[in-house]
Protein backbone atom coordinates (compact mmCIF):
# COMPACT_ATOMS: atom_id res chain seq x y z
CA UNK A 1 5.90 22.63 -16.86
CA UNK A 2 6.22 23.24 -13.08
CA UNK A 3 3.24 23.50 -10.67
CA UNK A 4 4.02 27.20 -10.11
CA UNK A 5 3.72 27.39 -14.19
CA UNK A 6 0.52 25.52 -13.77
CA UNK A 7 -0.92 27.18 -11.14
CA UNK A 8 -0.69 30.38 -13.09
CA UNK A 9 -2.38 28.74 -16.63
CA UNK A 10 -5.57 27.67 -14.21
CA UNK A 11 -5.85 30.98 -12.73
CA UNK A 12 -5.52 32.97 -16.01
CA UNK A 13 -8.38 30.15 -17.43
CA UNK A 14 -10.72 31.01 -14.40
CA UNK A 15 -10.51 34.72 -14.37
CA UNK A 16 -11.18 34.46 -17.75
CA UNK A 17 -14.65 32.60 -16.89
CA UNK A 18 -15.11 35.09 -14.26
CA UNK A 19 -14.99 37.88 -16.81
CA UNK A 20 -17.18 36.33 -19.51
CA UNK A 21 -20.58 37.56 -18.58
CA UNK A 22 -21.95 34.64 -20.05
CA UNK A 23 -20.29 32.34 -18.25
CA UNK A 24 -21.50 30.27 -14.85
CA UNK A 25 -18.20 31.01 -13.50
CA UNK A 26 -18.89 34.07 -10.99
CA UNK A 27 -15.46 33.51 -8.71
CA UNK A 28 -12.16 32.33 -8.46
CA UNK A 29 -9.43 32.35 -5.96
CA UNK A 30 -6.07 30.71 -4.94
CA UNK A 31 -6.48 29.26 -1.43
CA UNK A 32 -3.53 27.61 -0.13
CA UNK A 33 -1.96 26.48 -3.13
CA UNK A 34 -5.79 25.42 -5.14
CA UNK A 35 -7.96 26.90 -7.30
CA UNK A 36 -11.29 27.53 -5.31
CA UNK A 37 -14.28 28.07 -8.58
CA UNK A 38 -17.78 28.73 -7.97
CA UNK A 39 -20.59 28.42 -10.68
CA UNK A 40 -23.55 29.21 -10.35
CA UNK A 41 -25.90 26.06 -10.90
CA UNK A 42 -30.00 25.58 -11.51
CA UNK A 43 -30.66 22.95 -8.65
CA UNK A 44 -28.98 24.50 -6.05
CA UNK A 45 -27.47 28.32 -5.81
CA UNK A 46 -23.88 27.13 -6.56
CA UNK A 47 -20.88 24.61 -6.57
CA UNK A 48 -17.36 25.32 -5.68
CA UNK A 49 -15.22 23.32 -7.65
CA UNK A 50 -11.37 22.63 -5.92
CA UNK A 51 -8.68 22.67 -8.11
CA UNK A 52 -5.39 21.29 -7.16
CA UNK A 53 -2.49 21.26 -9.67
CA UNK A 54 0.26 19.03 -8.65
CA UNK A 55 3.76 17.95 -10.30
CA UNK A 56 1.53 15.45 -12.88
CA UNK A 57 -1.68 15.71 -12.13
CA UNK A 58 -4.50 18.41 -12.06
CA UNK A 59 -7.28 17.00 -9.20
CA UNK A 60 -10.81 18.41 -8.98
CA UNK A 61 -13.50 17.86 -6.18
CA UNK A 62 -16.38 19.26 -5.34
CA UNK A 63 -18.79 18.75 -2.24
CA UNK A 64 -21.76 17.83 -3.19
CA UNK A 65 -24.28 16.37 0.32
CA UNK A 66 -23.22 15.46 3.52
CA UNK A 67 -23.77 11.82 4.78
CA UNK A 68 -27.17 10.91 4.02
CA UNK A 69 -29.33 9.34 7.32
CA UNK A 70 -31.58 6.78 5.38
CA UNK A 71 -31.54 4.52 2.02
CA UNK A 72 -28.01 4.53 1.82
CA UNK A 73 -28.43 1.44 -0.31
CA UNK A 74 -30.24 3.10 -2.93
CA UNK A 75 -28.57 5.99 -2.87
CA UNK A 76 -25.11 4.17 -3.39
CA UNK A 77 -26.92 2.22 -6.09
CA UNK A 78 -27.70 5.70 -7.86
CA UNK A 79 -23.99 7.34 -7.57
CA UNK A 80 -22.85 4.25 -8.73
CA UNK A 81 -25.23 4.43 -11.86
CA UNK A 82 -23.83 8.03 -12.42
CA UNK A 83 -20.82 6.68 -12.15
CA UNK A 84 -21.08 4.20 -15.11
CA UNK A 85 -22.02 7.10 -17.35
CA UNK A 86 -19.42 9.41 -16.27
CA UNK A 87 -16.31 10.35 -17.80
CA UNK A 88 -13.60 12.35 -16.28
CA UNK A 89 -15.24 12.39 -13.31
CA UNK A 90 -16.86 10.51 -10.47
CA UNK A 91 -18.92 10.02 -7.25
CA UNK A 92 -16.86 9.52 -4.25
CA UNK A 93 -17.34 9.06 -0.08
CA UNK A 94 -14.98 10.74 2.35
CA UNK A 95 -14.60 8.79 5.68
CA UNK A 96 -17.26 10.41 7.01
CA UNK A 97 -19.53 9.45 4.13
CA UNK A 98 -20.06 12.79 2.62
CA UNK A 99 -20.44 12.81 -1.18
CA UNK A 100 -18.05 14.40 -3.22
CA UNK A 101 -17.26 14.72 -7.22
CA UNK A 102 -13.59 13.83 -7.97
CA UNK A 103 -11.72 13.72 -10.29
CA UNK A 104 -8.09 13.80 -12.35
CA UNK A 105 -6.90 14.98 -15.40
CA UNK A 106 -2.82 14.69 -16.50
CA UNK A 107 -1.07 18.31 -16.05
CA UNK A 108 0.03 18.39 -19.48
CA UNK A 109 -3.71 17.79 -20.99
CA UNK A 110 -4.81 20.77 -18.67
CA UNK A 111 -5.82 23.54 -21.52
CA UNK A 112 -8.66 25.46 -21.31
CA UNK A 113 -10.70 22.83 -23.57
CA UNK A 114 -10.07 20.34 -21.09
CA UNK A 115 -10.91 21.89 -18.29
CA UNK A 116 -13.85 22.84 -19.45
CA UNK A 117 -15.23 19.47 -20.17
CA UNK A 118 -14.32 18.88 -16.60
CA UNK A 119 -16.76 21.59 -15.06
CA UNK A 120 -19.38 20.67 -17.63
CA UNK A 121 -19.53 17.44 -16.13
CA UNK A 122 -19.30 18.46 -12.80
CA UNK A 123 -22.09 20.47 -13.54
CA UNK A 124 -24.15 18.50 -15.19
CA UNK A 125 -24.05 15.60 -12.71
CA UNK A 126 -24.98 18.25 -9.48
CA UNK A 127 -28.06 19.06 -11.95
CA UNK A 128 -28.72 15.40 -13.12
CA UNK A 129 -28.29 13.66 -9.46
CA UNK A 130 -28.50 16.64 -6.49
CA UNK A 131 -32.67 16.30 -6.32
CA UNK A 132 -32.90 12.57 -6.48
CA UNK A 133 -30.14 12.08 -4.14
CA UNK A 134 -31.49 15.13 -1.44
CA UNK A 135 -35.21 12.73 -1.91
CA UNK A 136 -33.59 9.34 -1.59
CA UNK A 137 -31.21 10.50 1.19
CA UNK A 138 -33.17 12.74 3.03
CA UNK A 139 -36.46 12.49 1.87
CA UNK A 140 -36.55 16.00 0.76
């Protein structure tokens, strides 16, 4: 399957989400070649979830803080926790030390099911760690 192919599959998964009045999906939209998702989360109004399908590989991230000015040792110490626990995802620092959730899944696993279990995770882990991180980071 080509990345054209793929590209296509992802979008007709989202707008199905989008459509499903049930869903936490509420928007989807190709930006430059990835998938740009938002859902609609409990501990903060929403997450945007990039999705970038490649030649073998379908990548995810989504921001989750910016660089946090205190107890960066606990805070590590917690991603790192959430990290143990997690499965097809994971806690990661850009070079400016901004928290992200990344992750990779092969292109040829990438079915609706799959993806799926992706964004469940990547939800649940903005509802399990976003407070305790905005408290230990920012004392908020």
């Amino acid at each position: 399957m080509g990345r054209a192919e793929l590209t296509e599959r992802l979008g007709e998964i989202f707008r199905s989400w989008v459509e499903d009045e049930e869903s936490d999906v509420e928007a989807a939209e190709l930006v430059e070649g990835r998938w740009a998702v938002r859902m609609v989360q409990v501990t903060r109004d929403c997450t945007t979830v990039w999705v970038e399908p490649g030649d073998r590989t379908v990548g995810f991230e989504a921001y989750v803080l910016p660089s946090p000015p205190k107890a960066l040792d606990e805070l590590y110490r917690l991603l790192l926790m959430r990290n143990h626990r997690a499965w097809r995802v994971h806690f990661a620092l850009d070079y400016h030390g901004e928290i992200y959730l990344r992750g990779r899944i092969e292109a040829d696993s990438a079915d609706e099911g799959t993806i799926q279990y992706v964004f469940a995770e990547i939800y649940e882990l903005v509802e399990l760690t976003f407070r305790p991180l905005l408290k230990t980071g920012f004392g908020r």
